[in-house]
Protein backbone atom coordinates (compact mmCIF):
# COMPACT_ATOMS: atom_id res chain seq x y z
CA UNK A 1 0.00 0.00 0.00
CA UNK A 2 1.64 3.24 -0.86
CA UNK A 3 1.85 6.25 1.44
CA UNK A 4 -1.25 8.38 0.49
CA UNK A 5 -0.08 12.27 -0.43
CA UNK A 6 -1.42 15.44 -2.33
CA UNK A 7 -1.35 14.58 -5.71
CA UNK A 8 2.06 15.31 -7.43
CA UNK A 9 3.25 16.62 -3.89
CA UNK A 10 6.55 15.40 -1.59
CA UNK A 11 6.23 14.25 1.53
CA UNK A 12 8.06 16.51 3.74
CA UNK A 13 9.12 15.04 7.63
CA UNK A 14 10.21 17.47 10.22
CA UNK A 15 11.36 16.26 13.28
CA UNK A 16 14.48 16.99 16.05
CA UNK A 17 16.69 14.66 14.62
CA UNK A 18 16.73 13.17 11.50
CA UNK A 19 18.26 9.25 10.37
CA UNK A 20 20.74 10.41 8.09
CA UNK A 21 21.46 6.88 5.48
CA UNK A 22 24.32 5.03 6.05
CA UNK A 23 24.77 6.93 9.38
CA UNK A 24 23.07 4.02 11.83
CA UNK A 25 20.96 1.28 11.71
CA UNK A 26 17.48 3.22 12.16
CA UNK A 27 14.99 2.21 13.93
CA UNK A 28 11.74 1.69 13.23
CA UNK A 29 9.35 4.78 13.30
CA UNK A 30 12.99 6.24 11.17
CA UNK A 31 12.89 2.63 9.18
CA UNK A 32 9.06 3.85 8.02
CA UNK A 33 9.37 6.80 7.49
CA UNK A 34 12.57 7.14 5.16
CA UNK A 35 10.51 4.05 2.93
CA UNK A 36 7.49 6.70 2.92
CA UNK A 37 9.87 9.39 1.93
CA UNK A 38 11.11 7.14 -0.69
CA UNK A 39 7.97 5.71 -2.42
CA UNK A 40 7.70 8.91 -4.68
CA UNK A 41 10.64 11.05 -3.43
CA UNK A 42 10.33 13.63 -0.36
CA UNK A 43 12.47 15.44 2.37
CA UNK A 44 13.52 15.05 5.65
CA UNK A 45 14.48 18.19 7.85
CA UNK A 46 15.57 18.69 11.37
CA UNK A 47 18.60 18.93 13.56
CA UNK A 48 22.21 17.45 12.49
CA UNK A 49 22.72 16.51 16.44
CA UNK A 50 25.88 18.44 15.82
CA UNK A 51 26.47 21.92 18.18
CA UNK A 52 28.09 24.42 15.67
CA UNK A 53 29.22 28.51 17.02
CA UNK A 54 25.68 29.60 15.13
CA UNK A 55 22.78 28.22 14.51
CA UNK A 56 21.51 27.12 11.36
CA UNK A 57 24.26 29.03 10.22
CA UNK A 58 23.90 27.01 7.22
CA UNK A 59 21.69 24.26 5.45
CA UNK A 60 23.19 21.08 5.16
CA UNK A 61 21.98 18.79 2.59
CA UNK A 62 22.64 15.61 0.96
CA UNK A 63 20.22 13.28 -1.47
CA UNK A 64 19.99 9.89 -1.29
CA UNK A 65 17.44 7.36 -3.02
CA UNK A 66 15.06 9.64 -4.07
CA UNK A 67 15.07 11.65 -0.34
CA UNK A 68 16.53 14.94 0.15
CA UNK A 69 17.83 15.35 4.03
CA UNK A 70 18.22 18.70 5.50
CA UNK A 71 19.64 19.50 8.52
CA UNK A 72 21.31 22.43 10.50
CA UNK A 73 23.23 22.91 13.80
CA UNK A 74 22.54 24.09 16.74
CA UNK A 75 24.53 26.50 19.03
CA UNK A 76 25.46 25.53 22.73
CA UNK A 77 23.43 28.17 23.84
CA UNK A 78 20.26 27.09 21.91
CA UNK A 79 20.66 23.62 22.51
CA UNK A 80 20.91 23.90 26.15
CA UNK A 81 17.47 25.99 25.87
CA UNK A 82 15.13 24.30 23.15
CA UNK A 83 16.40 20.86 23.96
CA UNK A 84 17.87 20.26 27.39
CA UNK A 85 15.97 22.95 29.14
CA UNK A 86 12.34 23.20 28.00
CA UNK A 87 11.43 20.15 25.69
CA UNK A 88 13.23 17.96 27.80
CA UNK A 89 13.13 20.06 31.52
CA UNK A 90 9.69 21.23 31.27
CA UNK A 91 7.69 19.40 28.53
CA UNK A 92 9.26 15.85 28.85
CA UNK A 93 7.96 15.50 32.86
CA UNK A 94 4.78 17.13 32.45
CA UNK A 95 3.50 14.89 29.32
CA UNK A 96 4.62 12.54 31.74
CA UNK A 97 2.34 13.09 34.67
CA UNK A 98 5.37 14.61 36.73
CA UNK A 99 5.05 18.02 37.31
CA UNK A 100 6.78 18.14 40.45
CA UNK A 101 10.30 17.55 38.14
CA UNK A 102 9.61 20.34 35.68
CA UNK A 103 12.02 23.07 35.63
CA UNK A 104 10.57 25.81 34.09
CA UNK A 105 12.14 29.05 33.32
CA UNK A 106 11.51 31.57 30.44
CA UNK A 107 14.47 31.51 28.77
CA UNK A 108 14.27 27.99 28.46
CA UNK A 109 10.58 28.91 27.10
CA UNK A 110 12.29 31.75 24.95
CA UNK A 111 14.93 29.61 23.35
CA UNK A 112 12.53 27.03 22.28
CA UNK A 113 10.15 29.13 20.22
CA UNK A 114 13.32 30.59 18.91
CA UNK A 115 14.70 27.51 17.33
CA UNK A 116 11.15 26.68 16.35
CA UNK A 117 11.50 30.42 14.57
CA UNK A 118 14.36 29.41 12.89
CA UNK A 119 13.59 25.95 11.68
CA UNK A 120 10.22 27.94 10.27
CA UNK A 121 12.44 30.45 8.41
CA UNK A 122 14.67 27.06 7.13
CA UNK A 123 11.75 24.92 5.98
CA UNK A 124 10.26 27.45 4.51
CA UNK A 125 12.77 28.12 1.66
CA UNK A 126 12.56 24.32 1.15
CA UNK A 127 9.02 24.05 0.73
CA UNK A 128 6.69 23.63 -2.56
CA UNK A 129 2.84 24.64 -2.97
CA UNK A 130 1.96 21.03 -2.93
CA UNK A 131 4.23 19.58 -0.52
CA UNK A 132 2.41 17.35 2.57
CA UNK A 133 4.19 18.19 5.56
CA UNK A 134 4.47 16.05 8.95
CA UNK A 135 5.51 17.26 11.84
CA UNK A 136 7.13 15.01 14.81
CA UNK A 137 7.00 15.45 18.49
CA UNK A 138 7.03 18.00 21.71
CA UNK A 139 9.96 19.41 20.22
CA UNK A 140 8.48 21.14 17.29
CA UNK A 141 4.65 22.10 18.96
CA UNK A 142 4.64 25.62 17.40
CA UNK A 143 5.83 25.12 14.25
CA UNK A 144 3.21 24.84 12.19
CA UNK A 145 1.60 28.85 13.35
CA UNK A 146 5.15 29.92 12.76
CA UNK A 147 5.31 28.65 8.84
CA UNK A 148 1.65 29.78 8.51
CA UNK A 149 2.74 33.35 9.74
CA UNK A 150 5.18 33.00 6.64
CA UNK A 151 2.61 32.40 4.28
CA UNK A 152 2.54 28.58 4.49
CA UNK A 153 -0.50 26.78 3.10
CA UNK A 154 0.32 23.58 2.61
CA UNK A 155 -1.54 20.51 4.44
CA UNK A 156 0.65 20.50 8.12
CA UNK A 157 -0.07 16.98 10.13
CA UNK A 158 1.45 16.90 13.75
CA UNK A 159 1.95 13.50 15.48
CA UNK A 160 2.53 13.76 19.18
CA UNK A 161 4.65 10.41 20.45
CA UNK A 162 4.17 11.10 23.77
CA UNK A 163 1.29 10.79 26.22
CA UNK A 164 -1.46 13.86 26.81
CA UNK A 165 -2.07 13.86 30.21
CA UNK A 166 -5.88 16.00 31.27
CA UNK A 167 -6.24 19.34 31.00
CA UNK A 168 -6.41 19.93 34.45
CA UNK A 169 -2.32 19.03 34.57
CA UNK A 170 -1.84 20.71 31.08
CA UNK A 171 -2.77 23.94 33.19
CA UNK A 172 0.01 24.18 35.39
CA UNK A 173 2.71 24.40 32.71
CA UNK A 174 3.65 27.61 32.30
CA UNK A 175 2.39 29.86 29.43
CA UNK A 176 0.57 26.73 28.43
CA UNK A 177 -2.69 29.10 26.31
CA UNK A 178 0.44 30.53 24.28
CA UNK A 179 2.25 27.04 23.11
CA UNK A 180 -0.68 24.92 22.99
CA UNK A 181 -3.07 26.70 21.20
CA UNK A 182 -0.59 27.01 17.95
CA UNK A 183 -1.52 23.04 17.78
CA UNK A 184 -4.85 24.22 16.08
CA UNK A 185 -2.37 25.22 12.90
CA UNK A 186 -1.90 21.76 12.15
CA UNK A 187 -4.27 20.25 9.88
CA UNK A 188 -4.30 16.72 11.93
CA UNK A 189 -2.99 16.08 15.04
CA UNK A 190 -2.53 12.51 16.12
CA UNK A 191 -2.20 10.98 19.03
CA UNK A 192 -1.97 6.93 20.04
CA UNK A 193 -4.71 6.57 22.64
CA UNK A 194 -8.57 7.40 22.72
CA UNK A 195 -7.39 8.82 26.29
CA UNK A 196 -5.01 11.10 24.60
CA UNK A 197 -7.58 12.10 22.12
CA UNK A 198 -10.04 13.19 25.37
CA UNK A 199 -6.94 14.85 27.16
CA UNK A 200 -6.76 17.17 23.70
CA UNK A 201 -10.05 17.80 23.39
CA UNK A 202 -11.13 18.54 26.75
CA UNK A 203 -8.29 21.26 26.70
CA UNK A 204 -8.94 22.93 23.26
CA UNK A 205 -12.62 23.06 24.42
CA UNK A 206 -12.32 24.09 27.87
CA UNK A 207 -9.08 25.95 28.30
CA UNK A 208 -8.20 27.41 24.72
CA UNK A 209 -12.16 28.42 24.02
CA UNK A 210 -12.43 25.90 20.78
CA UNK A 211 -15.88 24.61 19.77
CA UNK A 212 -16.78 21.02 18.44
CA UNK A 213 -18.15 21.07 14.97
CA UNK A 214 -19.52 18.58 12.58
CA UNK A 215 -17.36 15.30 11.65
CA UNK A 216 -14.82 15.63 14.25
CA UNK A 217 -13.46 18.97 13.92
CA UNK A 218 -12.55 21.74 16.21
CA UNK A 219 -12.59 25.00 15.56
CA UNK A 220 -10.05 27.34 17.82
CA UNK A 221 -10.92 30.57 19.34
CA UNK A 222 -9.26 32.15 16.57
CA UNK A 223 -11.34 30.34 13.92
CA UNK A 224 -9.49 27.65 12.51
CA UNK A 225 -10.52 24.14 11.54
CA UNK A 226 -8.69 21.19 12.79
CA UNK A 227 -8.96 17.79 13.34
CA UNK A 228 -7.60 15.41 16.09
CA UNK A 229 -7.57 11.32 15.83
CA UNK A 230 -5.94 8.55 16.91
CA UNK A 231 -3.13 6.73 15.37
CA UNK A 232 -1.53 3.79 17.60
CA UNK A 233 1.91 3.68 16.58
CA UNK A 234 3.17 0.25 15.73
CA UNK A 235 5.74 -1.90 14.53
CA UNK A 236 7.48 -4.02 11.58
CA UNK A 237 6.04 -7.00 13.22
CA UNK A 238 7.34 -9.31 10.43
CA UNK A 239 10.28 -8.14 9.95
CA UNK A 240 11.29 -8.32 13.47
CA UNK A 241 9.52 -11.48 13.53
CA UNK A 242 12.02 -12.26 11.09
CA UNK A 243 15.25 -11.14 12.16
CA UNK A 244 14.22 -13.33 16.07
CA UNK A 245 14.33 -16.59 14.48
CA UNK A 246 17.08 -15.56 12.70
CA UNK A 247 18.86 -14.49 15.39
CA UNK A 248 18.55 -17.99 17.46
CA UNK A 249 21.57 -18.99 15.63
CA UNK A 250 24.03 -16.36 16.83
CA UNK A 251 26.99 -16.89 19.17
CA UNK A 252 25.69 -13.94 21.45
CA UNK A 253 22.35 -15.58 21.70
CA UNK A 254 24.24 -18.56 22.01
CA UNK A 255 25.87 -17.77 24.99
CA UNK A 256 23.32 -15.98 26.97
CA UNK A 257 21.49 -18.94 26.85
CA UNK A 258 23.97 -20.94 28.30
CA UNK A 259 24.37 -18.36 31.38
CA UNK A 260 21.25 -18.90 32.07
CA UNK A 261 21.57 -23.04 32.34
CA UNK A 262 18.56 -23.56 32.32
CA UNK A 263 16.90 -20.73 34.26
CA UNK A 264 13.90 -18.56 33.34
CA UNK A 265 15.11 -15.16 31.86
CA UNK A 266 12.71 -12.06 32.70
CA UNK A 267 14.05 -9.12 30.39
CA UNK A 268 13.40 -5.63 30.75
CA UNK A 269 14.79 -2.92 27.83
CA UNK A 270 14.08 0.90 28.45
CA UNK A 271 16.21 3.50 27.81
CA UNK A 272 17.43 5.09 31.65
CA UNK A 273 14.24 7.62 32.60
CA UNK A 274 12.56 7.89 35.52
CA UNK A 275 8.97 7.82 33.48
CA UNK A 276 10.16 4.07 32.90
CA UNK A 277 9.53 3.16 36.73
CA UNK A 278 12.44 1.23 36.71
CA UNK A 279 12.60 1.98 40.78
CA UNK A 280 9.65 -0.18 41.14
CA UNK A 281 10.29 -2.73 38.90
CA UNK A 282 13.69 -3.83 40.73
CA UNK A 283 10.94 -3.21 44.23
CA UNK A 284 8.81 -6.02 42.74
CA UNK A 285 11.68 -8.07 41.58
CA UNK A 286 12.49 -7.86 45.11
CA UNK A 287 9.52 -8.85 46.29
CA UNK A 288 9.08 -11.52 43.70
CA UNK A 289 12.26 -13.37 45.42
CA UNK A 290 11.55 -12.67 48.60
CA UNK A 291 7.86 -14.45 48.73
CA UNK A 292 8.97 -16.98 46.32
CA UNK A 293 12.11 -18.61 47.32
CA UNK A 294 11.55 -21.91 45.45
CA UNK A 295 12.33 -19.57 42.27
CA UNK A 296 15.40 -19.17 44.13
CA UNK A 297 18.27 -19.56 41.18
CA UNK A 298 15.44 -20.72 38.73
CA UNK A 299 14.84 -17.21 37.31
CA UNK A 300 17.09 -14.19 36.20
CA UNK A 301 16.33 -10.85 35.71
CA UNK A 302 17.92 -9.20 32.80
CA UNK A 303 17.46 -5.32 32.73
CA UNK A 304 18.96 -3.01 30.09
CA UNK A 305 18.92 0.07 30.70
CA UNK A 306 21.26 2.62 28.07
CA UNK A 307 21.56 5.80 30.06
CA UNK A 308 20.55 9.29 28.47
CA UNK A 309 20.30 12.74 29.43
CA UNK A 310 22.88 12.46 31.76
CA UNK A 311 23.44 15.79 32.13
CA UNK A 312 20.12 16.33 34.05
CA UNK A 313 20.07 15.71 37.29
CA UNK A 314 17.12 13.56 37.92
CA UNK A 315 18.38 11.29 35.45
CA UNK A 316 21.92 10.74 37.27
CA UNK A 317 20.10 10.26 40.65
CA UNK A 318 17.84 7.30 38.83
CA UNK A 319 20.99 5.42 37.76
CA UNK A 320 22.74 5.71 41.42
CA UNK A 321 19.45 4.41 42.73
CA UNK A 322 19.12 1.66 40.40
CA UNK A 323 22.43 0.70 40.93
CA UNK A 324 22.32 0.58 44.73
CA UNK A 325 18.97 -1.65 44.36
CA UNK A 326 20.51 -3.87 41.92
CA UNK A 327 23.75 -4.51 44.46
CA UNK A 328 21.08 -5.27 47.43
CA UNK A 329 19.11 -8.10 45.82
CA UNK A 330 22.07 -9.54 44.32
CA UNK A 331 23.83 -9.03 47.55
CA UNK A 332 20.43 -10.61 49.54
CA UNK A 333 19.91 -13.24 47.29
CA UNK A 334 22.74 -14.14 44.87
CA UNK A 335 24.21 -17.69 45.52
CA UNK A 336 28.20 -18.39 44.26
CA UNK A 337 26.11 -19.67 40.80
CA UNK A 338 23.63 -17.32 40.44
CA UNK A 339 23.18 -13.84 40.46
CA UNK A 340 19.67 -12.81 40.44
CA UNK A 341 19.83 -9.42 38.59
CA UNK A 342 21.87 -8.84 35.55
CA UNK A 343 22.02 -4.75 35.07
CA UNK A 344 23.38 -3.58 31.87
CA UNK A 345 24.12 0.35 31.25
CA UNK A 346 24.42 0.12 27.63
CA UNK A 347 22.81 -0.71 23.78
CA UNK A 348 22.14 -3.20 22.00
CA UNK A 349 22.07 -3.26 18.52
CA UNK A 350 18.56 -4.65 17.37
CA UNK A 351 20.07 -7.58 16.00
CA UNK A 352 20.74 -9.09 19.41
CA UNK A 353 17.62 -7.31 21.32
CA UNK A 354 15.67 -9.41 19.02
CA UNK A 355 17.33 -12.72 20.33
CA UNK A 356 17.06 -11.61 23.74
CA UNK A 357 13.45 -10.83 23.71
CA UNK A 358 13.06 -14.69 21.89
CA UNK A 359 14.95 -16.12 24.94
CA UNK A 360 13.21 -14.56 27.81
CA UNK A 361 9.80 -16.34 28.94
CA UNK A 362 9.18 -12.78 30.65
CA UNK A 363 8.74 -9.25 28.96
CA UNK A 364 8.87 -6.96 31.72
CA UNK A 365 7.34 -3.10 30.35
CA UNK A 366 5.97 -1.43 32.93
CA UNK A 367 6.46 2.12 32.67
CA UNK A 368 4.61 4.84 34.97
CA UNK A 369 3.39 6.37 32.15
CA UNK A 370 4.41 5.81 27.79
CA UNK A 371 3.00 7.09 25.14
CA UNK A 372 3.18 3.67 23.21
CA UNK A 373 5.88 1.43 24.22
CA UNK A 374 7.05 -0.21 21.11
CA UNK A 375 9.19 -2.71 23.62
CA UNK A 376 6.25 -4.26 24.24
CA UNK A 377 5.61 -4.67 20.79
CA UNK A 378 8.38 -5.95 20.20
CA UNK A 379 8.86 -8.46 22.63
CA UNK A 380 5.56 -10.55 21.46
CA UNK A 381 6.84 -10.07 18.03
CA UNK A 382 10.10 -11.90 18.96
CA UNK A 383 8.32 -14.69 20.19
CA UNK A 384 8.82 -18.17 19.41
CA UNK A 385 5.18 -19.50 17.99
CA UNK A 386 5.65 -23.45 19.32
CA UNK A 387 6.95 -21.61 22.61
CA UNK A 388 5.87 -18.42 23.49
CA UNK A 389 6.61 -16.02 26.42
CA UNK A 390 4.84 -13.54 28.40
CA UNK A 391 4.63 -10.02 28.38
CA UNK A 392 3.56 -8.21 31.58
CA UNK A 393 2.51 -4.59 30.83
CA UNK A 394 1.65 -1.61 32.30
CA UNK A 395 -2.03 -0.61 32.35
CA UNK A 396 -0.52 3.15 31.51
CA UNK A 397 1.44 2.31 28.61
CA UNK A 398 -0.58 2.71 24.87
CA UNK A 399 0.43 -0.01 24.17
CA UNK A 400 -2.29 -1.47 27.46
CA UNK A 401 -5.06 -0.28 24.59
CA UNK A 402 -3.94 -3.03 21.64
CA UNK A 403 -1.95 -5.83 23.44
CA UNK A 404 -5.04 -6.86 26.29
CA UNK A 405 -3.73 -10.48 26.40
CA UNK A 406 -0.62 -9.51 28.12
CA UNK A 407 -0.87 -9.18 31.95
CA UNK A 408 -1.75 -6.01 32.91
CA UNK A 409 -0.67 -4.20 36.16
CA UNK A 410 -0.46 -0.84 37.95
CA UNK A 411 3.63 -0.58 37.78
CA UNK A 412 3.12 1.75 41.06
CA UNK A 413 1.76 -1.99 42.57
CA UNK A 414 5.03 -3.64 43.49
CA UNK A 415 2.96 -6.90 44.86
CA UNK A 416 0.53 -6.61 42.08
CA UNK A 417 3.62 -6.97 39.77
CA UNK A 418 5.27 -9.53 41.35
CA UNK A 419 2.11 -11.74 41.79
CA UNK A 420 2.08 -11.24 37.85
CA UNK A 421 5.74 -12.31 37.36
CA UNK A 422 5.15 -15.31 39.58
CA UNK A 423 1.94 -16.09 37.44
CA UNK A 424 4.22 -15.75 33.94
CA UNK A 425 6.51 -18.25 35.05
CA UNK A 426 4.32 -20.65 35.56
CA UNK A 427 1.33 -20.41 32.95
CA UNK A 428 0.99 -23.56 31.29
CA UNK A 429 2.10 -23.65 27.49
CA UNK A 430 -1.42 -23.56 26.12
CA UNK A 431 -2.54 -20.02 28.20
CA UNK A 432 0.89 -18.36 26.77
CA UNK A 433 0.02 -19.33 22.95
CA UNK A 434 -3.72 -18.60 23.22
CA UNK A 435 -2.06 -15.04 24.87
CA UNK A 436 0.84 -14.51 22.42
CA UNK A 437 -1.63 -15.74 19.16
CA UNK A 438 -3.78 -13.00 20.36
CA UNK A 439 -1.49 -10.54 20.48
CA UNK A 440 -0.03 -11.30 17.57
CA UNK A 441 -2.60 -11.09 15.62
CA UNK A 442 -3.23 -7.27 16.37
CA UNK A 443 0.41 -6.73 15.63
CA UNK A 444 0.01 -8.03 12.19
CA UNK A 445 -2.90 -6.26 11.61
CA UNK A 446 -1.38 -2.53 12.54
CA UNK A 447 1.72 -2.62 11.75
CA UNK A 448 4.00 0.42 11.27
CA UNK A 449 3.13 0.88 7.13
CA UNK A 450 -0.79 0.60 7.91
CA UNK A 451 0.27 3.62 10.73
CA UNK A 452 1.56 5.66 9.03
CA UNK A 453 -0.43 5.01 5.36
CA UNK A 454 -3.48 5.91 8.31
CA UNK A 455 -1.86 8.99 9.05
CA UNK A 456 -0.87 10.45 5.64
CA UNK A 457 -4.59 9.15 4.00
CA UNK A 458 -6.37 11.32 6.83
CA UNK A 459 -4.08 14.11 6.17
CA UNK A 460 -5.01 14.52 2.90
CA UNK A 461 -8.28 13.28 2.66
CA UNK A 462 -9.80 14.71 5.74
CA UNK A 463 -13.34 13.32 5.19
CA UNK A 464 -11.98 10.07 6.03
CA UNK A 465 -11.61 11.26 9.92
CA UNK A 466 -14.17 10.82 12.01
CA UNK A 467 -15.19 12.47 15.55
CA UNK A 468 -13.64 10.45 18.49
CA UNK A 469 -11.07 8.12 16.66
CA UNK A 470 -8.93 7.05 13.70
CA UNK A 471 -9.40 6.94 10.18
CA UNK A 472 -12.26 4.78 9.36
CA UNK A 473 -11.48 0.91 8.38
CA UNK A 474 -8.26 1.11 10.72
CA UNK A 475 -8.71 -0.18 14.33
CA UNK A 476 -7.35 2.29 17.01
């Protein structure tokens, strides 16, 4: 199915960084979108990840397989504003339910809309009358009002990969009328969850004086039409299907399962952020061992955990406190044979994630709050058929909303979570296929391409969106 676009028009992607080829094995929302880019040719703009003495001083481009990438730099000073300070100070925690760990100030506030200002004034030399444009992320909220102050009409779709949380939280971040109200100069916003959807509309409707009209739309206090709908993100379930039986046969794979000798493997994978709740995951672990001891060096918990952000303080104190937890169960409960936590700072490349997740009889995703959770997606996905595992997932994660057959829990629930690992490792064989089939078969259904095809049809057909959900035909 090709990407749906304006007749005779590029696809233009905007986000904060962009998958430059041959640079790193992307991953999949970059994997997707770089083969919708390259369907009928299109261009991919955003930051180089590179800190220059100016910003955007200059335009970097380079063409590859029928996509144009363009990219500029950012100075220190900008970087440390628009990115470390508010999108990732301020925004990050409160679209994460954790306003007590924003740190707002307006400078921070001030250098975000001014890179916004000047990735406006970029794009906009780049752009042609029928170009579709699609916008990704909390980093780039008021771009759209800043091209369509400079005479931008093209369609402008904004996909938001984070969660929404109500508009009675969306209220205490600072200033929030002036950044969230430029969301009405998108043509389509998207969001993953029905509960996102609510949190936007509830806002627009209540706090930014929008009114509901006919077929969905909103119309803002300023008199614009827009439309809001959900879009679960999703995977490439068969290719990653694919590349875990695949990856049985490598020597890595090879010789984590012989570690294990025979033990259960639980695996966790989340990159090192404290909306993860990786703090209560290693509690419940704990708890797991401690009113179970006939698992007793018959299970291991694998956790990776790559840090990021480390330059934020909340971030470093999460990886001293995981660290201290992870020495006191080993040091409560290891035996000279068997240590019961295996905690790994580092990446993986997605070769070798896929035969991990295949091992483990245990996906462990339970994150406080996600706006997807593609991990969890991926795990099932990796799953041997004739032997499957099972996934324990948080009730807040999107992904809660498609994968139902997993075992759901309140991550805040440390004996709710480890009744659910003791239940994993021991359902019977039949229980985990019936469970994994199930899941499976949503995965193969809404994939990544039908995503984003979803996304790009609404866009520009907007007749095709209807009030309260997706695009019709495509389960949400």
């Amino acid at each position: 199915m090709a990407a749906a676009k304006g007749a005779g028009g590029r696809l233009v992607v905007v986000s904060n960084r962009v998958a430059l080829p041959r640079q790193s094995a992307p991953g999949g929302l970059a994997s997707a979108l770089q083969a919708a880019l390259r369907e009928s040719g299109g261009l991919w703009f955003g930051w180089s990840g590179k800190l220059a003495a100016e910003t955007a001083a200059e335009v970097h481009r380079l063409h590859d397989a029928k996509v144009d990438y363009a990219t500029v730099d950012l100075s220190r000073a900008d970087h440390d504003d628009f990115y470390t300070g508010f999108a990732n100070g301020t925004l990050w925690p409160m679209l994460h339910y954790r306003p007590d760990l924003v740190d707002y100030q307006h400078s921070h506030l001030d250098g975000y809309l001014r890179v916004n200002e000047i990735f406006a004034d970029k794009l906009r030399q780049l752009i042609r009358p029928d170009d579709v444009i699609w916008v990704h992320d909390y980093h780039l909220i008021p771009l759209a009002a800043m091209l369509r102050k400079r005479g931008v009409r093209n369609r402008i779709g904004f996909f938001l990969h984070t969660p929404l949380p109500a508009a009675g939280l969306l209220i205490a971040l600072p200033n929030h009328l002036e950044l969230l109200e430029t969301l009405a100069s998108y043509d389509l916003i998207g969001v993953h969850t029905a509960r996102d959807l609510r949190a936007l509309e509830d806002y627009f409707l209540h706090e930014a004086g929008a009114t509901m009209r006919l077929g969905g739309r909103m119309r803002s206090a300023s008199g614009r039409l827009f439309r809001a709908a959900v879009f679960p993100i999703s995977i490439d379930t068969r290719g990653i299907a694919e590349a875990a039986g695949k990856a049985e046969s490598n020597k890595e794979i090879g010789q984590l399962r012989d570690s294990l000798i025979g033990r259960s493997l639980i695996i966790g994978v989340d990159r090192l952020d404290y909306s993860k709740g990786l703090p209560e995951r290693f509690q419940a672990y704990a708890r797991l061992l401690e009113g179970a001891p006939e698992l007793h060096r018959h299970v291991t918990f694998l956790q990776i955990a790559p840090p990021s952000r480390g330059s934020v303080l909340e971030y470093r104190q999460i990886r001293r406190e995981l660290e201290r937890s992870a020495g006191h169960i080993n040091g409560k409960y290891a035996a000279p044979d068997w240590a019961p936590i295996r905690y790994i700072n580092k990446s993986f490349p997605h070769r070798l994630l896929s035969g991990y997740y295949r091992t483990a009889r245990v996906g462990l995703v339970t994150p406080l709050r996600d706006g997807m959770n593609l991990v969890a997606k991926e795990y099932v996905a990796c799953q041997n058929p004739a032997d499957p595992g099972v996934l324990i997932l948080s009730r807040f994660a999107g992904a809660a909303q498609e994968l139902t057959d997993a075992l759901l829990v309140n991550p805040a629930d440390t004996e709710e979570v480890a009744d659910a690992l003791q239940r994993a490792l021991k359902m019977p064989l039949t229980e985990r296929r019936d469970r994994w089939r199930a899941m499976m078969g949503v995965l193969l259904q809404n994939d990544i391409t039908v995503w984003r095809n979803a996304f790009l049809q609404a866009l520009t057909d907007a007749r095709n969106v209807r009030a309260g959900g997706g695009p019709e035909g495509v389960p949400h």
